[in-house]
Protein backbone atom coordinates (compact mmCIF):
# COMPACT_ATOMS: atom_id res chain seq x y z
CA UNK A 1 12.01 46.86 9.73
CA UNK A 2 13.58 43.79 11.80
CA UNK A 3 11.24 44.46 14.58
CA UNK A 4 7.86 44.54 12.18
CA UNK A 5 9.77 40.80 11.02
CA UNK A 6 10.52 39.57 14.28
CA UNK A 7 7.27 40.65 15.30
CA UNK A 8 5.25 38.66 12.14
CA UNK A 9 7.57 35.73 13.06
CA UNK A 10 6.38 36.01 16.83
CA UNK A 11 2.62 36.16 16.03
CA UNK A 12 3.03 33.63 13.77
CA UNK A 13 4.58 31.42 16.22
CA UNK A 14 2.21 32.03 18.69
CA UNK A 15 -0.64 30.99 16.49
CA UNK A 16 0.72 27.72 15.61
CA UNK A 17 1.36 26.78 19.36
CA UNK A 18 -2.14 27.78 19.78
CA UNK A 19 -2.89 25.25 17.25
CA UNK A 20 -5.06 28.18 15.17
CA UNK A 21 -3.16 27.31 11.91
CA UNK A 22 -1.24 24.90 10.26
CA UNK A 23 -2.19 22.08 12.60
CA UNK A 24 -4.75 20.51 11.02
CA UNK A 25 -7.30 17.79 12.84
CA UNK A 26 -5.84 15.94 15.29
CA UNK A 27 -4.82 12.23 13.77
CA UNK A 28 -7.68 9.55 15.32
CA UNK A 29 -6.18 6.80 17.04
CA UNK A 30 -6.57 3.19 15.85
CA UNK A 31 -8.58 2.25 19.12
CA UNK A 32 -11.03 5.71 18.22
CA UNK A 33 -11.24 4.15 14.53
CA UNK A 34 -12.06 0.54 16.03
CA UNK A 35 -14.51 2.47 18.50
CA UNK A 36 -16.28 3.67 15.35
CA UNK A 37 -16.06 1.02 13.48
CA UNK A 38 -18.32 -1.25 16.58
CA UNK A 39 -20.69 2.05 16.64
CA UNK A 40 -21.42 1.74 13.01
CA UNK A 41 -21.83 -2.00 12.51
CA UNK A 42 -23.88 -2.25 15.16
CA UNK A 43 -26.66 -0.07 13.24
CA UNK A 44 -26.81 -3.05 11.35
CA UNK A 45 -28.25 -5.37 14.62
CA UNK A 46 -30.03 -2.24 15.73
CA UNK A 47 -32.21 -2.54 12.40
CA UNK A 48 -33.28 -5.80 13.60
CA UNK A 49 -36.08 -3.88 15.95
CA UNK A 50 -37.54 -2.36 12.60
CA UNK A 51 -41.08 -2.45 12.23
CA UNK A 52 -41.61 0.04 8.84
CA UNK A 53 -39.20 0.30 6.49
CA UNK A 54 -38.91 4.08 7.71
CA UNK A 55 -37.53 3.22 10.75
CA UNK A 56 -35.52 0.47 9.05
CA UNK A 57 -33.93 2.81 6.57
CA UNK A 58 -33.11 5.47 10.04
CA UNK A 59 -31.25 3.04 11.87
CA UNK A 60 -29.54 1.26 9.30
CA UNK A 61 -28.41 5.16 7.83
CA UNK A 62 -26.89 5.42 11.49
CA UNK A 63 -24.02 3.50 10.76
CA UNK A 64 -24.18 2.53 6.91
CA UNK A 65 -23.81 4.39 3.35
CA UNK A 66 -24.02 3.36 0.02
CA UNK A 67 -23.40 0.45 -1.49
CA UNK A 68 -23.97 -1.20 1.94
CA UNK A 69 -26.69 1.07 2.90
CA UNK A 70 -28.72 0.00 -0.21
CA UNK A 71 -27.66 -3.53 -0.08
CA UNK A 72 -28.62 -4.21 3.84
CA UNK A 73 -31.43 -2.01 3.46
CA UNK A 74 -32.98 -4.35 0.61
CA UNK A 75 -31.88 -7.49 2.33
CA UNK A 76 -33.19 -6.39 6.05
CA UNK A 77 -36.57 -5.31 4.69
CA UNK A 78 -37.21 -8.86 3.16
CA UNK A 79 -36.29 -10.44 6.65
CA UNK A 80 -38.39 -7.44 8.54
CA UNK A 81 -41.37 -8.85 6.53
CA UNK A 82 -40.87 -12.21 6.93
CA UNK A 83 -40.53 -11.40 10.85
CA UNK A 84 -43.24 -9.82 10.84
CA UNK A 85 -45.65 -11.75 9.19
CA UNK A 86 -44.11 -14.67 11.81
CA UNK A 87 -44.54 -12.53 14.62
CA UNK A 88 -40.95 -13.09 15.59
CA UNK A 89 -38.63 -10.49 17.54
CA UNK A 90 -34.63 -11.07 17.30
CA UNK A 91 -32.65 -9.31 19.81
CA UNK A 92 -28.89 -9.10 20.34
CA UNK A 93 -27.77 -10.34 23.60
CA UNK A 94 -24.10 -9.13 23.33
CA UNK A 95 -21.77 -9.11 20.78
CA UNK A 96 -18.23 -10.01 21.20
CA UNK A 97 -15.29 -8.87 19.03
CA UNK A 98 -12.16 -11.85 18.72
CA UNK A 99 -10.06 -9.81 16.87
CA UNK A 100 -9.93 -6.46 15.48
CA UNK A 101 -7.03 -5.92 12.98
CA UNK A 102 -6.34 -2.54 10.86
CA UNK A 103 -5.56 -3.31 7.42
CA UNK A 104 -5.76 -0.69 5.65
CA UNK A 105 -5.32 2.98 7.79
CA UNK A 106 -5.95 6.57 6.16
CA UNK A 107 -7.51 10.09 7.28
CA UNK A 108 -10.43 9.47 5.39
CA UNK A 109 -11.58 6.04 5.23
CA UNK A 110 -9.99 2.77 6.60
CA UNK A 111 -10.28 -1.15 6.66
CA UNK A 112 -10.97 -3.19 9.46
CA UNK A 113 -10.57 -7.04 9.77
CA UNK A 114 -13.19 -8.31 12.59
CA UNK A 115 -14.03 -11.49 13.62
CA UNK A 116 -16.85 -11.29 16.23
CA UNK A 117 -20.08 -13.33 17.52
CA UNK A 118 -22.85 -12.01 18.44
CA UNK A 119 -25.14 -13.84 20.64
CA UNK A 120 -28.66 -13.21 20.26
CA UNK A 121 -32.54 -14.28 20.93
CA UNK A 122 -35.05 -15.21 18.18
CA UNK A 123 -38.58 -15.52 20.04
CA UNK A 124 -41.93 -16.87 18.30
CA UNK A 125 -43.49 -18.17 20.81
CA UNK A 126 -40.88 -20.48 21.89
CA UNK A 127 -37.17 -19.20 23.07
CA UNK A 128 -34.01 -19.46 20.87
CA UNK A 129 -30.45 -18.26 21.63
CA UNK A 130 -28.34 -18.10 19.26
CA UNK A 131 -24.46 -17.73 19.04
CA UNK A 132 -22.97 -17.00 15.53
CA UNK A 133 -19.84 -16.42 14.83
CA UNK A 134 -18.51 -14.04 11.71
CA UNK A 135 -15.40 -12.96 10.12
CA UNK A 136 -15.58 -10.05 7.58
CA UNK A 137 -13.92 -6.91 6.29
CA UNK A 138 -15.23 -3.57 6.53
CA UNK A 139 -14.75 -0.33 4.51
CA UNK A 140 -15.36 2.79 6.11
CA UNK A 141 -15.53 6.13 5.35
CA UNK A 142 -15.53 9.42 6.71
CA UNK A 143 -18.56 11.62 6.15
CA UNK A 144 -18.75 15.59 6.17
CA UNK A 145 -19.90 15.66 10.09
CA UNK A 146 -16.88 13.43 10.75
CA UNK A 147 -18.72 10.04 11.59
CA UNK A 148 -17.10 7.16 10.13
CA UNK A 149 -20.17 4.76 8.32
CA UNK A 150 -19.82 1.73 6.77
CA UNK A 151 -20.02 1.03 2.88
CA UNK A 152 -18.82 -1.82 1.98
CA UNK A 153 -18.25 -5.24 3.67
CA UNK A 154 -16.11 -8.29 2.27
CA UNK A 155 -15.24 -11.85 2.97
C-alpha cells in the first residue's frame, strides 16, 4: 500500500514540475502588458487609412472592444467621410510614448497611464506635419484568444 502512495505522490510530482497541472498560465509581465497595450491603441491610428466603413470597423476591432469600439468606430467614420470628401490622407509618422505607468494590474484586464505624441502627416494637396501630444488612461481587457483590446479610455 505505501508503495501504490509513494508512487501517486511521485507521478503527481512529476506532473507539476512538468507544469501539466496546477500551474496555471504563466503571469504576463508589465513590459508584455505595456507591449499590448501600444499594439492595441495603435489600431486606433491604423483606422486612419480607412476608406469603407468595412475596413474601418476591421482595423479598429484589431485593437478595440466595446464601449470604445462603438464609440471610435462612430467618431472615425464621421472624420473618414469628411477625409474623404476632402481628399485628404493622414498618416502617422511615429509615435512616441513619455511615460507608461501601470495603475491598475490584474490577470484579466489592467489600466495603463500613457502620455505619448504621435507625429503625423495630413496631406490635401499641400504638406502638414503634425506633432500632438496626449495623456489618457486606458482599460484593457483580456479576450478568449488571449489578446488584450482596448474598451475604455479616460482623461
Amino acid at each position: 500500500m505505501r508503495n501504490k502512495r509513494s508512487y501517486g505522490v511521485l507521478v503527481l510530482l512529476l506532473l507539476m514540475a512538468l507544469g501539466l497541472i496546477g500551474c496555471g498560465e504563466p503571469k504576463e509581465t508589465t513590459e508584455q502588458k505595456f507591449e499590448a497595450f501600444k499594439k492595441a491603441q495603435h489600431a486606433i491610428y491604423d483606422a486612419w487609412q480607412a476608406n469603407t466603413t468595412t475596413e474601418l470597423k476591421d482595423l479598429l476591432s484589431a485593437g478595440l472592444t466595446d464601449p470604445l469600439l462603438s464609440q471610435q468606430f462612430d467618431q472615425q467614420t464621421k472624420v473618414m467621410q469628411q477625409r474623404l470628401m476632402l481628399n485628404e490622407r493622414h498618416s502617422v509618422k511615429q509615435i512616441t510614448f513619455n511615460q507608461l505607468d501601470m495603475v491598475k494590474d490584474g490577470t484579466t484586464d489592467f489600466t495603463v497611464y500613457a502620455d505619448w505624441t504621435v507625429d503625423g502627416i495630413r496631406e490635401h494637396g499641400d504638406l502638414h506635419e503634425m506633432k500632438v501630444s496626449y495623456k489618457k488612461k486606458f482599460h484593457l481587457v483580456k479576450q478568449k484568444d488571449g489578446l488584450w483590446k482596448i474598451d475604455q479610455m479616460m482623461d
